[in-house]
N, C-alpha and C. Protein backbone atom coordinates (compact mmCIF):
# COMPACT_ATOMS: atom_id res chain seq x y z
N UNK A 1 57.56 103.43 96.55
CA UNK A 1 58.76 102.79 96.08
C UNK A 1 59.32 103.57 94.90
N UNK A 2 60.82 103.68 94.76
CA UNK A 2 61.14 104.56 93.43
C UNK A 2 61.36 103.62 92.41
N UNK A 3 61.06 104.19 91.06
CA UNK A 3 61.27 103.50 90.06
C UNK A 3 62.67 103.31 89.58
N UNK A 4 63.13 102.06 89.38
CA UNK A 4 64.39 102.43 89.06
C UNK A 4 64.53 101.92 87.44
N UNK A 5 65.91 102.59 86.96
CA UNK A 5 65.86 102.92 85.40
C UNK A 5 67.18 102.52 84.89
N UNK A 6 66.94 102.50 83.97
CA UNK A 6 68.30 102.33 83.26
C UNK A 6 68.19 102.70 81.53
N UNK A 7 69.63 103.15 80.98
CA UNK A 7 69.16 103.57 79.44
C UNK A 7 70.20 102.91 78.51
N UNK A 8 69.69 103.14 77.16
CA UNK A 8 70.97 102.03 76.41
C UNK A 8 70.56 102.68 74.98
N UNK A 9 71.81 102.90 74.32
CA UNK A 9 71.76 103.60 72.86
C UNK A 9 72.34 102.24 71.46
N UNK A 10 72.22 102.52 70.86
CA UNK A 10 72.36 101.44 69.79
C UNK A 10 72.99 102.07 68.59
N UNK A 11 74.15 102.45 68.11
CA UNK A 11 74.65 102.99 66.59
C UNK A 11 75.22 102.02 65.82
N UNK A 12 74.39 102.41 64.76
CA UNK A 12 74.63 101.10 63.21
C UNK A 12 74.39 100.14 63.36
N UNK A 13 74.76 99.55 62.62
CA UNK A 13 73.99 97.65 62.60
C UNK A 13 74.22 97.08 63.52
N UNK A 14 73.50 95.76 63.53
CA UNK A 14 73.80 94.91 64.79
C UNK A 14 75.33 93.97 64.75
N UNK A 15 75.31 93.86 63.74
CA UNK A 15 77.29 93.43 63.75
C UNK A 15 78.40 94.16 64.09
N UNK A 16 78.04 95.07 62.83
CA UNK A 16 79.29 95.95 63.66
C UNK A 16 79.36 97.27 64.34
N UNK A 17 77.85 97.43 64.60
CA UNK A 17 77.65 98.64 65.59
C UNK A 17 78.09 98.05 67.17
N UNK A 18 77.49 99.45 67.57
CA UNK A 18 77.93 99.10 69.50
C UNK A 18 76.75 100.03 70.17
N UNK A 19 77.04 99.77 71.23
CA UNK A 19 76.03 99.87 72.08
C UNK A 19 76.47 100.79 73.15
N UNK A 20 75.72 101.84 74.21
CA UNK A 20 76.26 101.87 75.28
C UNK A 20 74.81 102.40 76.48
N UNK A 21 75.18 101.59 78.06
CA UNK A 21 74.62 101.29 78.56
C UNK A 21 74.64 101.86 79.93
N UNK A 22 73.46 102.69 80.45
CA UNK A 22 73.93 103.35 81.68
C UNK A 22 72.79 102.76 82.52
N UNK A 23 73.42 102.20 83.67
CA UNK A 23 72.39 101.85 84.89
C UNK A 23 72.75 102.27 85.76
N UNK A 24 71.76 103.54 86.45
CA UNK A 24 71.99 104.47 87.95
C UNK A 24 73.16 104.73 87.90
N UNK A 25 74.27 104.26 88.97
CA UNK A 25 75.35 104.80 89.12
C UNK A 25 76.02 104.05 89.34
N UNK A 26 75.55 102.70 88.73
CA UNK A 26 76.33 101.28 88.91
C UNK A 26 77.19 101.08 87.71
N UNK A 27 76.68 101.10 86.81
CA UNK A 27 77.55 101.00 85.15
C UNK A 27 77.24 101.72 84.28
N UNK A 28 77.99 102.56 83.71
CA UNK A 28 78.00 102.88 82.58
C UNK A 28 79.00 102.85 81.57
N UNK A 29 78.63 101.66 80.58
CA UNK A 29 79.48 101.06 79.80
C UNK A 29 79.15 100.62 78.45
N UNK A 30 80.21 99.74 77.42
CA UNK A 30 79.68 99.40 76.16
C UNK A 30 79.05 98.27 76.22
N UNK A 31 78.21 97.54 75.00
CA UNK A 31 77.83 96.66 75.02
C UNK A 31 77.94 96.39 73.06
N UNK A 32 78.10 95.20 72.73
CA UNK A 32 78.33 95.07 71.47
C UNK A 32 77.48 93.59 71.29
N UNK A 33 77.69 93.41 69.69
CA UNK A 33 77.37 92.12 69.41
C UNK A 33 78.23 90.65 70.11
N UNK A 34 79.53 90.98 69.87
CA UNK A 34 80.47 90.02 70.18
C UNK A 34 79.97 90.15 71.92
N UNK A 35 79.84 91.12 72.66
CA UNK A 35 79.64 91.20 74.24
C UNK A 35 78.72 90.25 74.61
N UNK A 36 77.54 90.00 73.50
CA UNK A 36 76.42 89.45 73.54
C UNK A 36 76.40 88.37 73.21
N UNK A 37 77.08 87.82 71.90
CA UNK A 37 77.12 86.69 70.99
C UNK A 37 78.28 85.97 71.26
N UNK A 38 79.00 86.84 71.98
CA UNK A 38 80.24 85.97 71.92
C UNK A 38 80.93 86.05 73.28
N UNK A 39 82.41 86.43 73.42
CA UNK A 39 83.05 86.82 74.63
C UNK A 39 83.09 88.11 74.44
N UNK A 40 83.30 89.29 73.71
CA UNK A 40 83.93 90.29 74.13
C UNK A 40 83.79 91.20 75.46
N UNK A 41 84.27 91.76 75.38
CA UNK A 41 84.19 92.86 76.26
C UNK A 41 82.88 93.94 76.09
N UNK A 42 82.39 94.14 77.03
CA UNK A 42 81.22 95.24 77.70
C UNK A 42 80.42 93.76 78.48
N UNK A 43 78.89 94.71 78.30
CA UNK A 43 78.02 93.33 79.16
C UNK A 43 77.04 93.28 78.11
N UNK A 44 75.69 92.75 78.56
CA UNK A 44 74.95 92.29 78.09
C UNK A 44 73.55 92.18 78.67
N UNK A 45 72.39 92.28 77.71
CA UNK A 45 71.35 92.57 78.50
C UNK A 45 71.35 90.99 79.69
N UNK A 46 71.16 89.82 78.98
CA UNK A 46 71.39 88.50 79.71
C UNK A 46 71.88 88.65 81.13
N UNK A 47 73.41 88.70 80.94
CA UNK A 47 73.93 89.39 82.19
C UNK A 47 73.52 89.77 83.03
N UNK A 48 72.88 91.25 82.78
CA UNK A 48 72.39 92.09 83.51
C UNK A 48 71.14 91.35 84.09
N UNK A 49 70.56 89.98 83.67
CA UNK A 49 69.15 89.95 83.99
C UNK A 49 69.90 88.60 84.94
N UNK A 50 70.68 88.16 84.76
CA UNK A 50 71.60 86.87 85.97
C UNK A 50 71.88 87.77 87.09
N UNK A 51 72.10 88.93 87.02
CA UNK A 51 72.96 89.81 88.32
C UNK A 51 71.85 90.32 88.65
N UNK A 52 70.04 90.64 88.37
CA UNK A 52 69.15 91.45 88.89
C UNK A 52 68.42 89.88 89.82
N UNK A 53 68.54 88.46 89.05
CA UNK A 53 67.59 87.11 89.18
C UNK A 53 68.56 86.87 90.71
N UNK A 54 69.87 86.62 90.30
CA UNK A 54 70.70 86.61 91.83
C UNK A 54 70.35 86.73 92.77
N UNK A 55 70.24 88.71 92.93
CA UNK A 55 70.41 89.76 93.95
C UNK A 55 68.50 89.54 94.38
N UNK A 56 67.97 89.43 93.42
CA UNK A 56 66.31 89.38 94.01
C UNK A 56 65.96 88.26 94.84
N UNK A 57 66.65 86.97 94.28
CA UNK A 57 66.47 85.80 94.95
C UNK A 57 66.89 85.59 96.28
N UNK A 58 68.58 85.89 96.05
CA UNK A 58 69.01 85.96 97.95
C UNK A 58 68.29 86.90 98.61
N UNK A 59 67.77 87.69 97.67
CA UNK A 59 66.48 88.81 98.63
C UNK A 59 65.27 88.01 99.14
N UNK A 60 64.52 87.69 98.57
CA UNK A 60 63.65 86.65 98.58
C UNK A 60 63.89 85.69 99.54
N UNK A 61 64.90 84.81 99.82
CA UNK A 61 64.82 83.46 100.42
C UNK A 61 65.47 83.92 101.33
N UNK A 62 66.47 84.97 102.11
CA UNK A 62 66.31 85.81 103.32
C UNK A 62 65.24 86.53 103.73
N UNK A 63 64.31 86.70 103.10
CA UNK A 63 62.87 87.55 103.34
C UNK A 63 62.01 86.17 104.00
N UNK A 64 62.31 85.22 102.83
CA UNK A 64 61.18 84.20 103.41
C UNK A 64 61.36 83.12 104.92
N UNK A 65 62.99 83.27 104.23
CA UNK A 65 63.79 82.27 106.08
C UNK A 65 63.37 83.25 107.19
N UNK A 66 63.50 84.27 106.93
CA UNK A 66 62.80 85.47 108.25
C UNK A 66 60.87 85.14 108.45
N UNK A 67 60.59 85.24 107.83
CA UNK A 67 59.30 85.08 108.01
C UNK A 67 58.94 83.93 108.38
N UNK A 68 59.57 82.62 108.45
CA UNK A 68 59.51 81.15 108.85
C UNK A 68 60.33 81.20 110.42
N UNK A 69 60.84 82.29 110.47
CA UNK A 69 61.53 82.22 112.18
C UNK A 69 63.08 81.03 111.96
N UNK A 70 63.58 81.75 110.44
CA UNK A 70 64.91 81.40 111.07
C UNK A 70 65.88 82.36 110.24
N UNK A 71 67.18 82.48 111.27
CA UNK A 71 67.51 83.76 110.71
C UNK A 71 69.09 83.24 109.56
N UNK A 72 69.44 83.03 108.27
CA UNK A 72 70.60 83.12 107.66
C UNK A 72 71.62 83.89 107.95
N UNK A 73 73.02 83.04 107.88
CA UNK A 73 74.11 83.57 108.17
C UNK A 73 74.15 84.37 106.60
N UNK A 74 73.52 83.24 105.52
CA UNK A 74 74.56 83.98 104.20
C UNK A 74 73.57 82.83 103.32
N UNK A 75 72.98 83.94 102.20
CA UNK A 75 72.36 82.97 100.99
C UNK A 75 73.58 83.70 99.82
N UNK A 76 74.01 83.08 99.05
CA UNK A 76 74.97 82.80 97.26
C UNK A 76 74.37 82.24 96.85
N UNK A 77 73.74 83.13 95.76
CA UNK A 77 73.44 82.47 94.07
C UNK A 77 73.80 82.90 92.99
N UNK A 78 74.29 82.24 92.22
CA UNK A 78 74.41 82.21 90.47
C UNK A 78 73.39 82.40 90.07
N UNK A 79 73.60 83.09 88.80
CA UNK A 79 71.95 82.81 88.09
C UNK A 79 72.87 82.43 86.37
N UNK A 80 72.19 81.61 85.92
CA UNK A 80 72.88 81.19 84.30
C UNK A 80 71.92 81.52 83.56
N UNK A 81 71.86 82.54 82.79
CA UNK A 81 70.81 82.85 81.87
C UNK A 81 71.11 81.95 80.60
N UNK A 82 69.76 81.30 79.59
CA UNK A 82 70.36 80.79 78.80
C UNK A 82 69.63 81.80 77.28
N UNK A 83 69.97 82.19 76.50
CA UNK A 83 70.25 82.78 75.59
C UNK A 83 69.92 82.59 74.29
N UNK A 84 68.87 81.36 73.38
CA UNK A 84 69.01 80.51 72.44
C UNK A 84 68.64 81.00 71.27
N UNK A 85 68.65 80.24 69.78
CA UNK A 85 67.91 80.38 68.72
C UNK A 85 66.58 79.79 69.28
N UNK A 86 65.40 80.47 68.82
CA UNK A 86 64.19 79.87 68.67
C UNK A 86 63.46 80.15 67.63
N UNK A 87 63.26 79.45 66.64
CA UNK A 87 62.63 79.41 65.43
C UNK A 87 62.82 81.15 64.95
N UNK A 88 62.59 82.29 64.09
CA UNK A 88 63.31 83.00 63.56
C UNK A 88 64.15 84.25 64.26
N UNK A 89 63.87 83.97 66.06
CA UNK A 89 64.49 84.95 66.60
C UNK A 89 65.22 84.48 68.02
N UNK A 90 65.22 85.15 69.15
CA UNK A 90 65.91 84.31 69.91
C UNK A 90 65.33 84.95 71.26
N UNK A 91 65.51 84.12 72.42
CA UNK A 91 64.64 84.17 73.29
C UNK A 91 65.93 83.54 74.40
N UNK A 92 64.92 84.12 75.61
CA UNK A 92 65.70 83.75 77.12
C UNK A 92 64.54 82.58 77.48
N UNK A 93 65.67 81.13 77.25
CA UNK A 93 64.46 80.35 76.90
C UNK A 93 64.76 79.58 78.86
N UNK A 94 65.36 79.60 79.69
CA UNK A 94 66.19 78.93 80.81
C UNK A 94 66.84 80.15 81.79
N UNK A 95 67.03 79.78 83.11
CA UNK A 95 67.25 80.85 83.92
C UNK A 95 67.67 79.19 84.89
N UNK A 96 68.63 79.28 85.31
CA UNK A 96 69.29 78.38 86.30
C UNK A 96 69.71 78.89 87.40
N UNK A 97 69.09 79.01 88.69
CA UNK A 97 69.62 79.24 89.88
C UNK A 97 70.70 78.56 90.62
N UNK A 98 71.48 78.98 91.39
CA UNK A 98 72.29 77.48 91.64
C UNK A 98 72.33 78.53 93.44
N UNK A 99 71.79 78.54 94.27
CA UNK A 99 71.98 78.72 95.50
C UNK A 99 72.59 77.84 96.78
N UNK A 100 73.44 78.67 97.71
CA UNK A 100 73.42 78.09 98.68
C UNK A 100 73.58 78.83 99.70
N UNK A 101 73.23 78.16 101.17
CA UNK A 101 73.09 79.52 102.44
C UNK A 101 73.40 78.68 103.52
N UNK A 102 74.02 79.38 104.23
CA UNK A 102 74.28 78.72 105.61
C UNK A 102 72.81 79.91 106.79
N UNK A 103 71.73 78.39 107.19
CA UNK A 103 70.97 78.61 108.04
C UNK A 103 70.84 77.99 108.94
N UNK A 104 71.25 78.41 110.59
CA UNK A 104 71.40 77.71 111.49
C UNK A 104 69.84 77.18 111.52
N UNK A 105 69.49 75.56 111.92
CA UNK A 105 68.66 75.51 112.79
C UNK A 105 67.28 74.90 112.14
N UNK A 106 67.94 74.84 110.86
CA UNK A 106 66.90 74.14 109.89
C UNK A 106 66.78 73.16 109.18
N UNK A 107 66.04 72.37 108.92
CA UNK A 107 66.50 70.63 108.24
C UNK A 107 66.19 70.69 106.79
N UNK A 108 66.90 69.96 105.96
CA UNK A 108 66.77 69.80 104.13
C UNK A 108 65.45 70.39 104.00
N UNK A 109 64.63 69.17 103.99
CA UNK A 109 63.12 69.27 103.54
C UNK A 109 62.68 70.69 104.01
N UNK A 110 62.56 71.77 105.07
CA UNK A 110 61.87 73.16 105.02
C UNK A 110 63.06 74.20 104.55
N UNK A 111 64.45 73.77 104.41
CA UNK A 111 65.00 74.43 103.49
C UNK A 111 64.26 74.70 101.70
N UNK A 112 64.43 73.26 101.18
CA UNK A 112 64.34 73.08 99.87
C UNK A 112 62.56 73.61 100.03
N UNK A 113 61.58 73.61 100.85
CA UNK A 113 60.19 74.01 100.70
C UNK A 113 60.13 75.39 100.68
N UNK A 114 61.24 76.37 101.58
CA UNK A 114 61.15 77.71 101.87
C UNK A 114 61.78 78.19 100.54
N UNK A 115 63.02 77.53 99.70
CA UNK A 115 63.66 77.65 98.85
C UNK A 115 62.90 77.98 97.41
N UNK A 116 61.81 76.86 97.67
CA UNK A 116 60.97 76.75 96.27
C UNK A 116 59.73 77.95 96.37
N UNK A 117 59.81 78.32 97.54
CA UNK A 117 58.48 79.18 97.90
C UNK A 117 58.98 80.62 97.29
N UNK A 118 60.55 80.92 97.58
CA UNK A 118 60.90 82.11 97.52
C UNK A 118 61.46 82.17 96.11
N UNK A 119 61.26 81.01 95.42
CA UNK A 119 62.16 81.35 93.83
C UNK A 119 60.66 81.72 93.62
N UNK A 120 59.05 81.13 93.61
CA UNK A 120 58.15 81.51 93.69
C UNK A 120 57.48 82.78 93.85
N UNK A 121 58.14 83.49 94.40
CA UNK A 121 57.70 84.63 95.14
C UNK A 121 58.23 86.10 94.52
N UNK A 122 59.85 85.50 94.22
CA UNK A 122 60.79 86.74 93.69
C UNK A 122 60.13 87.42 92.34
N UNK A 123 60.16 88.72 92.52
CA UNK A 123 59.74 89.76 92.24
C UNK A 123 60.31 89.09 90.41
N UNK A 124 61.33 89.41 90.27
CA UNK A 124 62.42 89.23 89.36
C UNK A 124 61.67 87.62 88.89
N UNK A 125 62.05 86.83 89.21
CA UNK A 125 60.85 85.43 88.98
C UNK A 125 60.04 85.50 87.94
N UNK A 126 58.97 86.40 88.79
CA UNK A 126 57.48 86.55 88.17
C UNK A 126 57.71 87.59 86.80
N UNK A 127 58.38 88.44 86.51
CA UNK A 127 58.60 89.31 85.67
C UNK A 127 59.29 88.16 84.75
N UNK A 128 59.92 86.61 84.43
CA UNK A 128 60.97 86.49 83.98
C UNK A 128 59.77 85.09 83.78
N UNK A 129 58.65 84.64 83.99
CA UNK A 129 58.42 83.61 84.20
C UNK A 129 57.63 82.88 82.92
N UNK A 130 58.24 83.91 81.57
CA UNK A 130 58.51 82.75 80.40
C UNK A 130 59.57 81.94 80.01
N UNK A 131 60.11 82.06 80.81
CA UNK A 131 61.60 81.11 81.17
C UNK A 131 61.40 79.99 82.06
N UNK A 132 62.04 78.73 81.98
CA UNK A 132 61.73 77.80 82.90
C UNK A 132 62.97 78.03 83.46
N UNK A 133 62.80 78.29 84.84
CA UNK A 133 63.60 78.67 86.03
C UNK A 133 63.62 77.40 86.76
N UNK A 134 64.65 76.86 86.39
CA UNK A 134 65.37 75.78 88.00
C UNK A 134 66.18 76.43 88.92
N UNK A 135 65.88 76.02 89.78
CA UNK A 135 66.79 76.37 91.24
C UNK A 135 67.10 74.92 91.74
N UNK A 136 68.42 75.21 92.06
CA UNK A 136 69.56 73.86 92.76
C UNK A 136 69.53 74.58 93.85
N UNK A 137 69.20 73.83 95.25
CA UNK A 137 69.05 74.59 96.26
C UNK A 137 70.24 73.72 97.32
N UNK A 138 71.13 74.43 97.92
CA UNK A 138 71.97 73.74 98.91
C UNK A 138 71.84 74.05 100.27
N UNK A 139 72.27 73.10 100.86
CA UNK A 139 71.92 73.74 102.56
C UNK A 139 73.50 73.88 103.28
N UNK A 140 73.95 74.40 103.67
CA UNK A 140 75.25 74.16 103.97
C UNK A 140 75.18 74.74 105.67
């Protein structure tokens, strides 16, 4: 399997310095305090870890509906990273999934069981799993 990478530079302080951020050949862009702390413009490590929790998960719960013998038209998920103060520093204390998939042929209950198996399973998950991760699972 190849390793994949990404790099990120940091000049001057954390207020009013900036940042900039290259991943493969997907982004390379700024990142600042306000990007982070606030609204501005660039991204953010957070971000970046909602768009990797996403993409692993609909990986995951199409990996696992295949392996249960049923095949998805289409899994969508959000991921809401949450971001907080925690006593003198700050931490990714929440990770909120919000999925939904159209799978012919399958009822609630081994949806929401295959659902919980594969937030379980995801790669991204287990790397992330000092966070309490909910998943809202829909069947559509």
């Amino acid at each position: 399997m190849p390793v994949r990478s990404a790099e990120a530079q940091w000049n001057g302080n954390l207020l009013e310095g900036s940042g900039h951020m290259k991943i493969g050949t997907s982004y390379d862009g700024p990142f600042t305090f306000k990007s982070r702390m606030e609204n501005g413009e660039g991204t953010n490590p957070e971000e970046l870890i909602a768009a990797a929790h996403s993409g692993c998960f609909s990986m995951a719960f199409a990996a696992t509906l295949g392996k249960n013998g049923f095949n998805p038209k289409r899994v969508h998920t959000k991921a809401g990273v949450h971001f907080e103060k925690v006593g003198e520093g700050f931490a990714i204390t929440v990770i909120d999934l919000d999925m939904e998939a159209e799978v012919p042929g399958i009822d609630n209950a081994k949806f929401q069981e295959l659902a919980d198996a594969a937030k379980k399973g995801c790669p991204v998950s287990k790397a992330l799993a000092g966070a309490t991760i909910n998943l809202k699972a829909k069947l559509i």
